[in-house]
Protein backbone atom coordinates (compact mmCIF):
# COMPACT_ATOMS: atom_id res chain seq x y z
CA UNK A 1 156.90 132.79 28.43
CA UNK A 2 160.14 132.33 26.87
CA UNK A 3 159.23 133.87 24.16
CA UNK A 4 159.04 136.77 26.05
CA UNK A 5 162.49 136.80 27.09
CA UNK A 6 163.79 136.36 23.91
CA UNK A 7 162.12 139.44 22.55
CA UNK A 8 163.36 141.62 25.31
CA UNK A 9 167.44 139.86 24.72
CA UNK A 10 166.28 141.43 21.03
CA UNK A 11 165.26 144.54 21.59
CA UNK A 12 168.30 144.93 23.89
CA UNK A 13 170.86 144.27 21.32
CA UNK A 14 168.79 146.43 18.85
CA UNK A 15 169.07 149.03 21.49
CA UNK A 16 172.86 148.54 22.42
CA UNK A 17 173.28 148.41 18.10
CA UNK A 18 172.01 152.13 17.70
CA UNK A 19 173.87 153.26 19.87
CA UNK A 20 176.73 152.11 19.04
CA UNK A 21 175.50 153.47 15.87
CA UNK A 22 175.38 157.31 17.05
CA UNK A 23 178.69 157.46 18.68
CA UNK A 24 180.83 156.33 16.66
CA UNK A 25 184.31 158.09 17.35
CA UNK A 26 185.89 158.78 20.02
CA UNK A 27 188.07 162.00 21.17
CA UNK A 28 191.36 161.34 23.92
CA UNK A 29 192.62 164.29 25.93
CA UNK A 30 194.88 164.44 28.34
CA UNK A 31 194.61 166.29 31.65
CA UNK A 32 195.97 166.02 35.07
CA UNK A 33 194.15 163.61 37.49
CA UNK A 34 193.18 165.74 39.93
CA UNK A 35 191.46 167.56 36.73
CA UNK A 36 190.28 164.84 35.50
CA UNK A 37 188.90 163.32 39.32
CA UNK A 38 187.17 166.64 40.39
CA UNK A 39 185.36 166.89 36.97
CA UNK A 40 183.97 162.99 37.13
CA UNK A 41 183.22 163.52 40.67
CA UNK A 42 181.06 166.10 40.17
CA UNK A 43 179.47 164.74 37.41
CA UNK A 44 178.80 161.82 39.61
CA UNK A 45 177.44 164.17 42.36
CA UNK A 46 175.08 165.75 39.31
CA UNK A 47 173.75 162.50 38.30
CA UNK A 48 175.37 162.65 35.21
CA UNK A 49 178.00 161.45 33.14
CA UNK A 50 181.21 163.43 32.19
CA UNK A 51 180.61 161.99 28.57
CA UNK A 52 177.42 163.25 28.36
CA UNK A 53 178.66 166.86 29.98
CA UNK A 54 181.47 166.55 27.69
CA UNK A 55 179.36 166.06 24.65
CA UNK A 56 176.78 168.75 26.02
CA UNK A 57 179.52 171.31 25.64
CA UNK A 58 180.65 169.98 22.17
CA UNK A 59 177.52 170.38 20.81
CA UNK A 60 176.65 173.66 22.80
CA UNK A 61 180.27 175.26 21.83
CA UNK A 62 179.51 174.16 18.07
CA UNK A 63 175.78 175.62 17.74
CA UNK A 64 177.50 178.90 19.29
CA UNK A 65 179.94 179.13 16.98
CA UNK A 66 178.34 178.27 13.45
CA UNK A 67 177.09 181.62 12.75
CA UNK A 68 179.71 181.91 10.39
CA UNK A 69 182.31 183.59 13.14
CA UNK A 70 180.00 186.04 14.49
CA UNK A 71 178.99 184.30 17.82
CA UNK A 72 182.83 184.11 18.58
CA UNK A 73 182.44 187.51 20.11
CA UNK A 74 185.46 189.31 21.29
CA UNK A 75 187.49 186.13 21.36
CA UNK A 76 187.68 185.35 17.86
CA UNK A 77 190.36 182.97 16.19
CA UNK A 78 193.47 184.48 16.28
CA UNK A 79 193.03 185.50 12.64
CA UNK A 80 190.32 187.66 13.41
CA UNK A 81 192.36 189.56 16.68
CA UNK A 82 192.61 192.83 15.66
């Protein structure tokens, strides 16, 4: 039997080692607390995380916007305004 808890103390590290392996960086921000409260508690009333929303709109803001600039819509960058 101890065996068996030593592979699961394995496969936990291995587990805790890719992810640390994935996210690798990290991104500060600054924003009021009352911004920065609301957002986390509704996250927490989602069952979610507001790193994993966070990241959800990274990646969803980044897919919509690799088109080469045509996705950006009416927006645009500011050197596109006309």
């Amino acid at each position: 039997m101890p065996k068996k808890s030593a592979d699961k103390t394995s496969r936990d590290r291995k587990s805790s080692t890719e992810k640390a392996k994935k996210k690798s960086s990290q991104l500060v921000i600054r924003v009021s607390k009352d911004e920065r409260d609301e957002f986390v508690a509704l996250c927490e009333e989602l069952d979610t995380s507001a790193a994993r929303e966070i990241r959800h709109f990274m990646r969803r803001f980044v897919a919509e916007h690799e088109s080469g600039g045509s996705a950006l819509g009416s927006v645009g960058l500011p050197s596109e305004r006309q």
